[in-house]
N, C-alpha and C. Protein backbone atom coordinates (compact mmCIF):
# COMPACT_ATOMS: atom_id res chain seq x y z
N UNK A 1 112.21 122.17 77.50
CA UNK A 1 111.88 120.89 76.89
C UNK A 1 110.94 121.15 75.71
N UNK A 2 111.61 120.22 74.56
CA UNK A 2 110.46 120.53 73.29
C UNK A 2 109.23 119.75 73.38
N UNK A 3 108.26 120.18 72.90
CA UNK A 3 107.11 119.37 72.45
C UNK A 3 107.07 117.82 72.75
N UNK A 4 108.19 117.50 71.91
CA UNK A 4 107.98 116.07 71.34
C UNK A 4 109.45 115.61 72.19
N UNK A 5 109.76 116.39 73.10
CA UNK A 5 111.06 115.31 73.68
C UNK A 5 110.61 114.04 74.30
N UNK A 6 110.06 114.42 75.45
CA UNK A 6 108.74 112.89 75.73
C UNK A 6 109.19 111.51 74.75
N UNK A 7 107.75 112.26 73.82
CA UNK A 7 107.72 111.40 73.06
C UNK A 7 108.88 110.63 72.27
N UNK A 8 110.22 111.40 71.38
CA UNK A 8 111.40 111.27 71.15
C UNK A 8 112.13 109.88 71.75
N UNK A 9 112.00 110.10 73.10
CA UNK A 9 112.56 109.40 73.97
C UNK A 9 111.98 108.25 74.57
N UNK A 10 110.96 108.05 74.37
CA UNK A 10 110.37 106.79 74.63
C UNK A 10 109.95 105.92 73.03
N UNK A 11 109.74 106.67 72.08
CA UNK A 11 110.37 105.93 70.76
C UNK A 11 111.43 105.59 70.51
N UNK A 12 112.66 106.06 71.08
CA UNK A 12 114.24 105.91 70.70
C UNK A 12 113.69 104.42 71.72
N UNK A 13 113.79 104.58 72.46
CA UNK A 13 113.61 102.86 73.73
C UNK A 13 113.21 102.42 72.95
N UNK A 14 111.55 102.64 72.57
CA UNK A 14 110.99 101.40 71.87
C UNK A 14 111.60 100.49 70.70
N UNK A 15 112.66 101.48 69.76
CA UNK A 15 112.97 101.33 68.72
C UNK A 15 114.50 100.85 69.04
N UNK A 16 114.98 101.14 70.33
CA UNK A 16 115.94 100.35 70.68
C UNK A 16 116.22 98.67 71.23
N UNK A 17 115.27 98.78 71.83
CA UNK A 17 114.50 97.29 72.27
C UNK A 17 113.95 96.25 71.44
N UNK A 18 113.57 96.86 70.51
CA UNK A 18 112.89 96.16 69.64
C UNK A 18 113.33 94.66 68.63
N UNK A 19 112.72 93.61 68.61
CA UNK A 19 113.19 92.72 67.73
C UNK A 19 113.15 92.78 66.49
N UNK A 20 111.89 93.47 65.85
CA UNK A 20 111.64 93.83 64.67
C UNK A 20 111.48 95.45 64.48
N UNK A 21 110.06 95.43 63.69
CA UNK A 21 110.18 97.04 63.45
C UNK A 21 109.11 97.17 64.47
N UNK A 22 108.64 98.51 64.75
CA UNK A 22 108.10 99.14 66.11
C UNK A 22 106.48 99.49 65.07
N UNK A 23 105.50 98.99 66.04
CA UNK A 23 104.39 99.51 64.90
C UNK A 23 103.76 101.13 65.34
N UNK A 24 102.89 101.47 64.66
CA UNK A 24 102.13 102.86 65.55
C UNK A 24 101.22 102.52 66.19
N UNK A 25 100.70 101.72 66.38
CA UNK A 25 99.85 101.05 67.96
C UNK A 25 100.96 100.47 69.01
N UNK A 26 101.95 100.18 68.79
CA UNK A 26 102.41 100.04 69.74
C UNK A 26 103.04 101.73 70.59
N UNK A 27 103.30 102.32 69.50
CA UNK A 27 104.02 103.85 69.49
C UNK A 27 102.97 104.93 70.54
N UNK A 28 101.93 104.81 69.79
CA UNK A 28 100.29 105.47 71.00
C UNK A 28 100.28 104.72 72.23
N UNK A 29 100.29 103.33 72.26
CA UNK A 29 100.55 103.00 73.47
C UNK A 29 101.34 103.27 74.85
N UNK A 30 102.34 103.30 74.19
CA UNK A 30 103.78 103.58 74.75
C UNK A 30 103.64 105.42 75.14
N UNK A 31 103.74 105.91 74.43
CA UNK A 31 103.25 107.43 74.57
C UNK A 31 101.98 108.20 75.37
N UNK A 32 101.23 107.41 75.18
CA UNK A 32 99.78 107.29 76.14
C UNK A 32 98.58 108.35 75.59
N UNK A 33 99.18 108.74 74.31
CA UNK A 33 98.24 109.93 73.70
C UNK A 33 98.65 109.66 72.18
N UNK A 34 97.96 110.94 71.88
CA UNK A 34 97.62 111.30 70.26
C UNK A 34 99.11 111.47 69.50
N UNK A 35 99.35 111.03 68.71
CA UNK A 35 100.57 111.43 68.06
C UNK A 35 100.65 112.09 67.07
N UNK A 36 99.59 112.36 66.60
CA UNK A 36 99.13 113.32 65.10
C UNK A 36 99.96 114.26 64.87
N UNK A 37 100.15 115.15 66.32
CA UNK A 37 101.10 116.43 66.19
C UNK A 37 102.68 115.67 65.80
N UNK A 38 102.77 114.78 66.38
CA UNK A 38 104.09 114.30 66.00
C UNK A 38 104.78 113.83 64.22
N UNK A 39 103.25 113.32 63.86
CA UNK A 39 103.40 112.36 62.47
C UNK A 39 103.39 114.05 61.45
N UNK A 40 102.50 115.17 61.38
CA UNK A 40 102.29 116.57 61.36
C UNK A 40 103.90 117.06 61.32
N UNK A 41 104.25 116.76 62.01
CA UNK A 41 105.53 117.59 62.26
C UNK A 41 107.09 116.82 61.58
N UNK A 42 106.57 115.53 61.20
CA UNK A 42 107.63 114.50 60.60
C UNK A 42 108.62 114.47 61.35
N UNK A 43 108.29 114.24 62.69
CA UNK A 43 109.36 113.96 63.66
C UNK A 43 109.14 112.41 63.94
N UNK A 44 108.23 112.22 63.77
CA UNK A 44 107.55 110.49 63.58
C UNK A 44 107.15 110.47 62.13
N UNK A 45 108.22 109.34 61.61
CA UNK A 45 107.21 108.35 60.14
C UNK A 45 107.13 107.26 59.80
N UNK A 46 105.95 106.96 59.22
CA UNK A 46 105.25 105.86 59.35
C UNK A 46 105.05 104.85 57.67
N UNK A 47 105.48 103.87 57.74
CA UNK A 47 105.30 102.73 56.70
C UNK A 47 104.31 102.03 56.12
N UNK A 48 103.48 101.76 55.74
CA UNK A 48 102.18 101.07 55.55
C UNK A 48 102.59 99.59 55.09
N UNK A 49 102.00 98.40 55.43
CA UNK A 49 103.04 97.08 55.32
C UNK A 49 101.88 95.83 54.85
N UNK A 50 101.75 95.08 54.19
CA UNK A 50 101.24 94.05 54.15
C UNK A 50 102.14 92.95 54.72
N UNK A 51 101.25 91.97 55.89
CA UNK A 51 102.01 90.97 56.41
C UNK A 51 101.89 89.85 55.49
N UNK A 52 102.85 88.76 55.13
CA UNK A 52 102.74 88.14 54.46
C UNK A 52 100.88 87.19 54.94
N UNK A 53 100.09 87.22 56.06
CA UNK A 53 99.00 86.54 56.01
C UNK A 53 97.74 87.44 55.09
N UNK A 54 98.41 88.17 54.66
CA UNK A 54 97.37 89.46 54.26
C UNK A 54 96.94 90.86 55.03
N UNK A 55 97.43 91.07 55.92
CA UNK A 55 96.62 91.71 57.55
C UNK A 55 97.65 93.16 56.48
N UNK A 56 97.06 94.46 57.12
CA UNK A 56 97.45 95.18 56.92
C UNK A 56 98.35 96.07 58.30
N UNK A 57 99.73 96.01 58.19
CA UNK A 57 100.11 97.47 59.54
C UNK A 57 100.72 98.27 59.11
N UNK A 58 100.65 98.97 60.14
CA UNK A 58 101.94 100.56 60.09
C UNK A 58 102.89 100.40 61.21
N UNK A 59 103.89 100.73 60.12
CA UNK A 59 105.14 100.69 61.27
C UNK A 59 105.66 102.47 61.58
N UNK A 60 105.68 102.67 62.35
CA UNK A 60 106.34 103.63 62.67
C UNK A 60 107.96 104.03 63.30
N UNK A 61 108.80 104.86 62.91
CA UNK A 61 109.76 104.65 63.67
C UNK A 61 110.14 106.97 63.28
N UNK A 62 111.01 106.95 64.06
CA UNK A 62 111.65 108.15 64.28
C UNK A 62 112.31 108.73 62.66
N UNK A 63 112.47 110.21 62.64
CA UNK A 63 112.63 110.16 61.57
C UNK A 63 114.13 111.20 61.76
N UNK A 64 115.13 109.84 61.92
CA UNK A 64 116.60 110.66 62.26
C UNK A 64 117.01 111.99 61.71
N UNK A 65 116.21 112.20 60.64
CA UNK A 65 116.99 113.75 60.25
C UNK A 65 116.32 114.84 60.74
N UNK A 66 115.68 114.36 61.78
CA UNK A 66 114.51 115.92 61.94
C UNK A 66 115.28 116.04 62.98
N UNK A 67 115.52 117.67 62.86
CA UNK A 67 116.49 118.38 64.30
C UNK A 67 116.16 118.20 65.51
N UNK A 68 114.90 117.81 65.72
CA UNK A 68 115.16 117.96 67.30
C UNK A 68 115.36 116.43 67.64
N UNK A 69 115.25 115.02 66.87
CA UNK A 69 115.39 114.23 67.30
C UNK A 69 116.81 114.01 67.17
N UNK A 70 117.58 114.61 65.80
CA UNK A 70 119.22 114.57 65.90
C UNK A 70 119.63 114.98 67.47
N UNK A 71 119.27 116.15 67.98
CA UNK A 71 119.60 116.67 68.99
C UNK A 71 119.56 115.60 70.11
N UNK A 72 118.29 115.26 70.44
CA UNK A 72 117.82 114.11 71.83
C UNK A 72 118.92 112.96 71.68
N UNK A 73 118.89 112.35 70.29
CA UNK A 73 118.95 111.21 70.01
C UNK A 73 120.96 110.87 69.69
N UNK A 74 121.85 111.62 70.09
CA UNK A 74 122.68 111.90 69.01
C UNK A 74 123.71 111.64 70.33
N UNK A 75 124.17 110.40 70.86
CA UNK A 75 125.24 110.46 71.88
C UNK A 75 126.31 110.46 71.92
């Protein structure tokens, strides 16, 4: 098992489930730890977004071309 399969795989859910886009607080949540090594490794990337009230987020989602998530992710 790689590093980041875990993680991989409970972002593919999140990002499958999802109504909109998936943020990175929800992403740490869900994961239950640090994701740095993940965002580091561009197996996770992340958006920076103004909501139309002004508020600032990050969205995060998977970054399909990185090999090991082609691999997990690829049915």
């Amino acid at each position: 098992m790689s590093s980041f399969e875990s993680l991989i795989r409970v972002v593919d859910t999140l990002e499958e489930g999802a109504a909109s886009y998936v943020t990175l607080d929800e992403v740490r949540a869900a994961a239950g730890d640090d994701v740095s090594a993940a965002l580091d490794a561009q197996v996770l990337l992340v958006d920076y977004r103004t909501r139309v009230d002004g508020s600032e987020m990050t969205l995060c989602r998977l970054n399909r071309r990185h090999p090991e998530v082609v691999r997990l992710t690829a049915w």
